[in-house]
C-alpha atoms as a PDB file:
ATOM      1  CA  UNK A   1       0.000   0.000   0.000  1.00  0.00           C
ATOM      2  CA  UNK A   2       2.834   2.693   0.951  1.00  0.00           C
ATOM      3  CA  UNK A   3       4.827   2.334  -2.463  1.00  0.00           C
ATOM      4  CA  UNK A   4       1.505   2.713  -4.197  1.00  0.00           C
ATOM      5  CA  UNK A   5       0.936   5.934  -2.373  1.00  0.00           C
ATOM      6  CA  UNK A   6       4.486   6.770  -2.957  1.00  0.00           C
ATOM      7  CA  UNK A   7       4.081   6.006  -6.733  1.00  0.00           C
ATOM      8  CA  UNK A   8       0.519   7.860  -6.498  1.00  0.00           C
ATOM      9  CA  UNK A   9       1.827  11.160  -4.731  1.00  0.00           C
ATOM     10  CA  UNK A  10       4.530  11.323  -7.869  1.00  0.00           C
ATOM     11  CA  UNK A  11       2.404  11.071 -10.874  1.00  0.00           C
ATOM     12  CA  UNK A  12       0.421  13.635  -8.705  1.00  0.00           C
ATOM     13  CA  UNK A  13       2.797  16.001  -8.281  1.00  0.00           C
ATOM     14  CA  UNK A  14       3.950  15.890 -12.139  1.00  0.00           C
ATOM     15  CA  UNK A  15       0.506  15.994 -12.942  1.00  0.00           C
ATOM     16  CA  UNK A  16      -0.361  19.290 -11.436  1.00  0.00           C
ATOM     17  CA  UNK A  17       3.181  20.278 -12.479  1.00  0.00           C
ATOM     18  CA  UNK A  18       1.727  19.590 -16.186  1.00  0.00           C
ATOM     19  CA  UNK A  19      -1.812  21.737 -15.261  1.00  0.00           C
ATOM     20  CA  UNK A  20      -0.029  24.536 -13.803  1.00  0.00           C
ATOM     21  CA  UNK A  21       1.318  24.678 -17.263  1.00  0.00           C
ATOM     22  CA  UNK A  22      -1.722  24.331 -18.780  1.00  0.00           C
ATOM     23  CA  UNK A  23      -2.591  27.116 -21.414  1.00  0.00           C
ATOM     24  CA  UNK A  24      -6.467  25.923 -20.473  1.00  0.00           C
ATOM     25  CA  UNK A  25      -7.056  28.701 -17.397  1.00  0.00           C
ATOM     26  CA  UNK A  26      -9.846  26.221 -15.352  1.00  0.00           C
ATOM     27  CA  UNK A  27      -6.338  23.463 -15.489  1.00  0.00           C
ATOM     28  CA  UNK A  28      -4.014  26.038 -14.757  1.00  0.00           C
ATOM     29  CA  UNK A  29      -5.674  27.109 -11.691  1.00  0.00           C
ATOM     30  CA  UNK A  30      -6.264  23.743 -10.229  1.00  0.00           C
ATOM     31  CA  UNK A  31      -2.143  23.133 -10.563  1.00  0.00           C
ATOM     32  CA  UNK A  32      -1.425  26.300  -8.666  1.00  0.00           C
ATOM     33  CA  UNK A  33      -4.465  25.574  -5.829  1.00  0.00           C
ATOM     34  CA  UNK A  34      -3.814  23.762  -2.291  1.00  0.00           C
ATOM     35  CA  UNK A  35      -7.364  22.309  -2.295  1.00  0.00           C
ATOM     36  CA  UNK A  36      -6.476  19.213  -4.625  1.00  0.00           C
ATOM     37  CA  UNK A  37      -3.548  18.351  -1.882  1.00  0.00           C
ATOM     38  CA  UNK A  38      -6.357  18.907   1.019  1.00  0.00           C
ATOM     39  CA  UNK A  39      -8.679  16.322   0.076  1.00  0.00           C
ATOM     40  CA  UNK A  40      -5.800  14.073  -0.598  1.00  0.00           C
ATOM     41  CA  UNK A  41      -4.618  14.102   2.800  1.00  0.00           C
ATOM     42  CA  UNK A  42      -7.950  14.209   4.054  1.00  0.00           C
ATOM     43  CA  UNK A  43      -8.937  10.972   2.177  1.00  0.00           C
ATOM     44  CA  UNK A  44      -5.725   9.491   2.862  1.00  0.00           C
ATOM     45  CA  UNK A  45      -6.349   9.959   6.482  1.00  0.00           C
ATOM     46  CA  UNK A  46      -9.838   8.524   6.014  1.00  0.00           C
ATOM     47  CA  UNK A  47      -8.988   5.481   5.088  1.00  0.00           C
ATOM     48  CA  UNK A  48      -5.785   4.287   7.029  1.00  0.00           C
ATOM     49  CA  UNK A  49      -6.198   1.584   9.582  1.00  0.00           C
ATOM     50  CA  UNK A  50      -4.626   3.897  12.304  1.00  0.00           C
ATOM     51  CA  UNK A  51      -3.539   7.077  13.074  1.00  0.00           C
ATOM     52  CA  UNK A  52      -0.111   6.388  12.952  1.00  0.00           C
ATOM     53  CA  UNK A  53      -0.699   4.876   9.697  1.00  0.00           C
ATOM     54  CA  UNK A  54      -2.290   7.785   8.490  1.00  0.00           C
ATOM     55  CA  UNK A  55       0.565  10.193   9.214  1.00  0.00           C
ATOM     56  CA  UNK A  56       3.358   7.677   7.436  1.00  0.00           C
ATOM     57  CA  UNK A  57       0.925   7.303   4.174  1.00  0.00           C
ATOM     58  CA  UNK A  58       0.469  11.081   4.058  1.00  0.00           C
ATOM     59  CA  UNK A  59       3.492  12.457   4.467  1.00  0.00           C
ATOM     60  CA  UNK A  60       4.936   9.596   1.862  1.00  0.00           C
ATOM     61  CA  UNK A  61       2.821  10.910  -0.411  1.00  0.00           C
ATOM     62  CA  UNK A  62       3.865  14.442   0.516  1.00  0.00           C
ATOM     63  CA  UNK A  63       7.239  13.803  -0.311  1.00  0.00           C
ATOM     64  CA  UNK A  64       6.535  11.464  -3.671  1.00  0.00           C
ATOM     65  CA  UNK A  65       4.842  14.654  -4.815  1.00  0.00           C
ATOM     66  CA  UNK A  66       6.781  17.337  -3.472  1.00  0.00           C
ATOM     67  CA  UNK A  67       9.792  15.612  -5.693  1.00  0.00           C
ATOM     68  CA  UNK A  68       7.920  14.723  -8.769  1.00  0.00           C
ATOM     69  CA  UNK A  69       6.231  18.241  -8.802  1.00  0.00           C
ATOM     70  CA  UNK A  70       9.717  19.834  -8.414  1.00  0.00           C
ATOM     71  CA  UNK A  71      11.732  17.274 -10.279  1.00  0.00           C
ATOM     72  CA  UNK A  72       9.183  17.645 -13.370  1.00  0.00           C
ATOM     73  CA  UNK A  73       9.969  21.192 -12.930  1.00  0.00           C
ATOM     74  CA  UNK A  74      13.497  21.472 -12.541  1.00  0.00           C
ATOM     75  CA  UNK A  75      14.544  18.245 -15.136  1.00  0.00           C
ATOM     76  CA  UNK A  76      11.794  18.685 -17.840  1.00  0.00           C
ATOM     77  CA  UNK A  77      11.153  22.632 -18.067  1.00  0.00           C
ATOM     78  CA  UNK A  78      14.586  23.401 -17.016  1.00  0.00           C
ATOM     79  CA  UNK A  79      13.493  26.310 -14.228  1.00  0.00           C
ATOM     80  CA  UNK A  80      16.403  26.749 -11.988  1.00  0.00           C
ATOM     81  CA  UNK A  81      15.960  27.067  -8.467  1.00  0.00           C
ATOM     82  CA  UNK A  82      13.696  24.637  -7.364  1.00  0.00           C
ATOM     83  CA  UNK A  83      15.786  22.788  -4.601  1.00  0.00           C
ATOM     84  CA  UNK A  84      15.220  25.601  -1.866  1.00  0.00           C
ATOM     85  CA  UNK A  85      11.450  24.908  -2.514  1.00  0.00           C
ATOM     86  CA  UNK A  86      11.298  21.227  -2.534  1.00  0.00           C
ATOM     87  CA  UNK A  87      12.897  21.718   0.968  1.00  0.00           C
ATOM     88  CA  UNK A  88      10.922  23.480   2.376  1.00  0.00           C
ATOM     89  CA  UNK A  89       7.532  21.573   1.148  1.00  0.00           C
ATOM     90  CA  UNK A  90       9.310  18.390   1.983  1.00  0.00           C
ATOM     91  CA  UNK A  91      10.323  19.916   5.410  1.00  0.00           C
ATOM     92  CA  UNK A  92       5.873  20.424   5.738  1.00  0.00           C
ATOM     93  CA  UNK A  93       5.303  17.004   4.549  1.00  0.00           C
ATOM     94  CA  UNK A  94       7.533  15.447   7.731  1.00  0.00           C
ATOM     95  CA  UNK A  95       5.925  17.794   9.772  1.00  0.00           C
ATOM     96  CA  UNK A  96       3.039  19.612   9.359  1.00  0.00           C
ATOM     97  CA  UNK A  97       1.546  16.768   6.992  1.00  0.00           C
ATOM     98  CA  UNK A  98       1.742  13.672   9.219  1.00  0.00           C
ATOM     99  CA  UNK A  99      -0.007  15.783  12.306  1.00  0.00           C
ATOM    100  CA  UNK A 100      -3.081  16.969  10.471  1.00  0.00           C
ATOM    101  CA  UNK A 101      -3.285  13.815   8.813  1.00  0.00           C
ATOM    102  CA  UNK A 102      -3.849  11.425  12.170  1.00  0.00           C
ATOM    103  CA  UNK A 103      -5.887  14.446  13.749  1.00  0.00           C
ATOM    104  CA  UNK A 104      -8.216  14.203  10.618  1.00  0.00           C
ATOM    105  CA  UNK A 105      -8.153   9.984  10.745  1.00  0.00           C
ATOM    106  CA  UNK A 106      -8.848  10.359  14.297  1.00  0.00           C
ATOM    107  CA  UNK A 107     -12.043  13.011  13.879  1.00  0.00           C
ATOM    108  CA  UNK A 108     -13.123  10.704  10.926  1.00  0.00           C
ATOM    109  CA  UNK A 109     -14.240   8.185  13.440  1.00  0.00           C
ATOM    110  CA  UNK A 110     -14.771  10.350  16.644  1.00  0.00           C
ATOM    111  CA  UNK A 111     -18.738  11.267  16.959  1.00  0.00           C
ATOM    112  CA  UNK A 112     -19.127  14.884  18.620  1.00  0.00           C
ATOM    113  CA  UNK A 113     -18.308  18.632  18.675  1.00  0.00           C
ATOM    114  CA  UNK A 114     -14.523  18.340  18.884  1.00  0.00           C
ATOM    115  CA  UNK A 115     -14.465  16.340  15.951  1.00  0.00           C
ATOM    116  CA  UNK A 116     -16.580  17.899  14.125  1.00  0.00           C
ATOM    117  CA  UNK A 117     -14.559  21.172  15.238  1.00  0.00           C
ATOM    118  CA  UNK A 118     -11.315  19.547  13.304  1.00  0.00           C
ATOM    119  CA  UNK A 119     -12.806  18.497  10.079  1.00  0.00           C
ATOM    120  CA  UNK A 120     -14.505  21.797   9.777  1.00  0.00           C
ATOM    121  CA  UNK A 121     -10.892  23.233  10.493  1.00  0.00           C
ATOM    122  CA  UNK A 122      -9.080  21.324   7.343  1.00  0.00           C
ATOM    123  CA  UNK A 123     -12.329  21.662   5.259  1.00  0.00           C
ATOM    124  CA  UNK A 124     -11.409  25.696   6.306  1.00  0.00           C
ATOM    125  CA  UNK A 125      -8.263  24.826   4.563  1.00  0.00           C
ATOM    126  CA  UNK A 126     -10.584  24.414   1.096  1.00  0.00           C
ATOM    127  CA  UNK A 127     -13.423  26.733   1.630  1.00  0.00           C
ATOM    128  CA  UNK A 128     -10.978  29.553   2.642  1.00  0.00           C
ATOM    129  CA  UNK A 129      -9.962  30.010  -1.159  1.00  0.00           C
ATOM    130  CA  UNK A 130      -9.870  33.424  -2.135  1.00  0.00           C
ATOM    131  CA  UNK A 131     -11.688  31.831  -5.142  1.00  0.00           C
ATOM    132  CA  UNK A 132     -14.955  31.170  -3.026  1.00  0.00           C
ATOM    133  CA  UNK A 133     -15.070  34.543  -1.731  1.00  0.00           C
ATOM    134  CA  UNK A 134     -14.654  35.889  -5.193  1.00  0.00           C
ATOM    135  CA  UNK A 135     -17.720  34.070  -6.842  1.00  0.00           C
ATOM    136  CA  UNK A 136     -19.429  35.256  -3.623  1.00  0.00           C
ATOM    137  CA  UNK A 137     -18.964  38.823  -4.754  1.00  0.00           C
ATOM    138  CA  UNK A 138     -19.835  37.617  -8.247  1.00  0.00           C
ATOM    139  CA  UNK A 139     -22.957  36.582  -7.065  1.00  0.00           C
ATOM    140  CA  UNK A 140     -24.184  39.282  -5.138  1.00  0.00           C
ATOM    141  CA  UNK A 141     -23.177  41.794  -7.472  1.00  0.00           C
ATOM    142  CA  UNK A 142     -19.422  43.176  -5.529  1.00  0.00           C
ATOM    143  CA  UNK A 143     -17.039  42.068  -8.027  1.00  0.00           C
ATOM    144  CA  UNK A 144     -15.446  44.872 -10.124  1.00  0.00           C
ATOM    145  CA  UNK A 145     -16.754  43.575 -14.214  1.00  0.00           C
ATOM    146  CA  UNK A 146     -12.906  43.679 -15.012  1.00  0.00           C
ATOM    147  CA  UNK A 147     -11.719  41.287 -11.908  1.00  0.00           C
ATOM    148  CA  UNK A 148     -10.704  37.735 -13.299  1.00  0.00           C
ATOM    149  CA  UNK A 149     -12.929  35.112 -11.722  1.00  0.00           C
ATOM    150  CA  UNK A 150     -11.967  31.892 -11.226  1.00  0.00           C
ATOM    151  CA  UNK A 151     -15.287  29.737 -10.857  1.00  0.00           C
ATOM    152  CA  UNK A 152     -13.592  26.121 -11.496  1.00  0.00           C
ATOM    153  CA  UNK A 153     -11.234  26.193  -8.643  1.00  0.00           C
ATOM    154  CA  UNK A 154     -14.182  27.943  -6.508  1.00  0.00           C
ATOM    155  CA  UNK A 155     -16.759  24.917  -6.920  1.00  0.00           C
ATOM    156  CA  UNK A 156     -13.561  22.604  -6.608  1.00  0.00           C
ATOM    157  CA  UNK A 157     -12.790  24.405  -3.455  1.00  0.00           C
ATOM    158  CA  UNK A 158     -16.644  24.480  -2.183  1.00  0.00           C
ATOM    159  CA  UNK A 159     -16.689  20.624  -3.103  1.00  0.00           C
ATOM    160  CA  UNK A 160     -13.473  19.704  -1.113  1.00  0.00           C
ATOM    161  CA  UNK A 161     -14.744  21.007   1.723  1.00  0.00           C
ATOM    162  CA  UNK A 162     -17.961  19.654   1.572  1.00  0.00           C
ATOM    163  CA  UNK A 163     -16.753  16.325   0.669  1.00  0.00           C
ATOM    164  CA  UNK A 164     -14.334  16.190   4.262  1.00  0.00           C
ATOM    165  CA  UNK A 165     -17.770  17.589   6.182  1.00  0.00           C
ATOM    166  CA  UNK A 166     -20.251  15.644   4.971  1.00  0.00           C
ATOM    167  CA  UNK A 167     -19.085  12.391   3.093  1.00  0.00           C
ATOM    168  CA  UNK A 168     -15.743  11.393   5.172  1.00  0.00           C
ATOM    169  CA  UNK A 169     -16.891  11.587   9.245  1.00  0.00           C
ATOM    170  CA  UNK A 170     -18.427   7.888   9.697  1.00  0.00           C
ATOM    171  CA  UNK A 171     -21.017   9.356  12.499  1.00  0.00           C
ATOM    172  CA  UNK A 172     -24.156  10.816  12.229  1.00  0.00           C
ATOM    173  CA  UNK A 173     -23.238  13.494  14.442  1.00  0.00           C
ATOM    174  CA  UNK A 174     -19.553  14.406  13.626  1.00  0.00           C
ATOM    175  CA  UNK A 175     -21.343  15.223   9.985  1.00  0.00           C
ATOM    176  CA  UNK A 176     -23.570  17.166  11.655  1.00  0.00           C
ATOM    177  CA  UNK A 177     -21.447  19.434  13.833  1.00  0.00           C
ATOM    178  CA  UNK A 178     -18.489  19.336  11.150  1.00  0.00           C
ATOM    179  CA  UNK A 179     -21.632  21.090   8.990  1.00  0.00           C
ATOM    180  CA  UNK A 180     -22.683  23.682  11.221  1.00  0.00           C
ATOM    181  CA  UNK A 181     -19.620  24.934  12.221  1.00  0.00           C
ATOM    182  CA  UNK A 182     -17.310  24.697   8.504  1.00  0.00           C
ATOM    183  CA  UNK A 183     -18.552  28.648   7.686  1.00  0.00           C
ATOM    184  CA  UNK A 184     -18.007  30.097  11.268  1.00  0.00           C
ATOM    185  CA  UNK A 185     -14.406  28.512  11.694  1.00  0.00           C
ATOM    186  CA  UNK A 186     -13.181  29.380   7.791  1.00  0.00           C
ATOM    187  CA  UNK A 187     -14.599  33.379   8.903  1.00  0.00           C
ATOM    188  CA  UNK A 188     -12.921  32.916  12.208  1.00  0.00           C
ATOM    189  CA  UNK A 189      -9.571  31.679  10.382  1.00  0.00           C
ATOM    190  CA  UNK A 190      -9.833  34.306   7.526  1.00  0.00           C
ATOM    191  CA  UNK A 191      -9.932  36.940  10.513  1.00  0.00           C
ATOM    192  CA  UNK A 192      -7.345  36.013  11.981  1.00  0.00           C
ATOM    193  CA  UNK A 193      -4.551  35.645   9.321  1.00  0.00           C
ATOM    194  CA  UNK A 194      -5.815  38.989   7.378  1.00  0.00           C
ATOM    195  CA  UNK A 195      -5.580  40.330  11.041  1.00  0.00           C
ATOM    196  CA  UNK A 196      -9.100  42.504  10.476  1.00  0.00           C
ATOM    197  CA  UNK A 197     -11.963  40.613  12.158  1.00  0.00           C
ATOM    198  CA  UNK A 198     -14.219  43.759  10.637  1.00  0.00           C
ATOM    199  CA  UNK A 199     -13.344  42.533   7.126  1.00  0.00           C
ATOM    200  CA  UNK A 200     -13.587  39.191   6.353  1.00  0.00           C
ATOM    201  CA  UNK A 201     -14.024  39.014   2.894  1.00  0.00           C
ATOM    202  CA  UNK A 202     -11.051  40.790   0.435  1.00  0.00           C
ATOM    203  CA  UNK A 203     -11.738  43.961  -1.137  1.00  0.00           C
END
């Protein structure tokens, strides 16, 4: 199972090497977006037998991609200076990875409020796209006519995040709670990093 995840995490990372290359915009945004990597850890998570075993499979497939994203990169397109980068993404996948991943495998098959409170903070991860809040101004009329929207990452984004809610938990009530509280935490989150609690959506 790991060297298929390794294997899988490579072609991934050349594949969204090959979108964000993509003269086709929709592709070319999907290459450059986090989302794609959040639902694979979050699936990855999902399914492993243990926690343990769902911090080892994620952050091998971390790595795989890290490297064939940055190899494909580097080897193929001939862009120098990708080492520094790979670093630091590979020095995420051994650390940050692996620690979301057993917290999400954990909450998966938890039933309550807490872990419903953690997959509605990695489904954040998703729903906090600047995409999302762009084709919310889109659809109440806010966006400028001559700002580019990006509506196929935005339902990608709004789909990832549903997906870790709604489909992943295994109880009733994890869904439930992971539901109610996905917009409140990604606004909560969204205040905090822009550091303006009075603006939550970008101007």
């Amino acid at each position: 199972m790991l060297a298929l995840i390794v294997a899988g995490g490579a072609v991934s990372g050349v594949a969204a090497k090959l979108a964000d290359e993509s003269a086709i915009t929709g592709m070319a945004d999907l290459g450059t977006s986090p989302t794609i990597w959040v639902l694979s850890l979050a699936v990855i998570a999902r399914f492993a037998p243990t926690e343990a075993q769902a911090a080892l499979r994620a952050a091998a497939f971390f790595v795989a991609m890290s490297i064939g994203y940055y190899a494909w990169t580097s080897l193929v397109l001939g862009y120098p200076g990708s080492g520094p980068l790979l670093l630091r993404w590979v020095g995420v996948a051994f650390t940050l990875v692996p620690l979301v991943a057993a917290l999400v495998r954990w909450a998966c098959h938890q039933s309550g409020a807490g872990s419903g409170l953690v997959l509605a903070a990695a489904a954040s991860l998703a729903l906090a796209d600047p995409r999302v809040r762009q084709l919310w101004y889109a659809a109440v009329g806010d966006l400028p006519s001559d700002f580019p929207l990006r509506p196929v990452q935005a339902v990608v984004s709004i789909a990832t995040a549903l997906v870790i809610t709604l489909w992943l938990p295994r109880r009733a009530a994890t869904r439930a709670w992971a539901g109610a509280l996905l917009v409140p935490v990604t606004l909560l989150g969204s205040a905090a990093l822009s550091g303006a609690p009075g603006n939550l959506l970008p101007s």
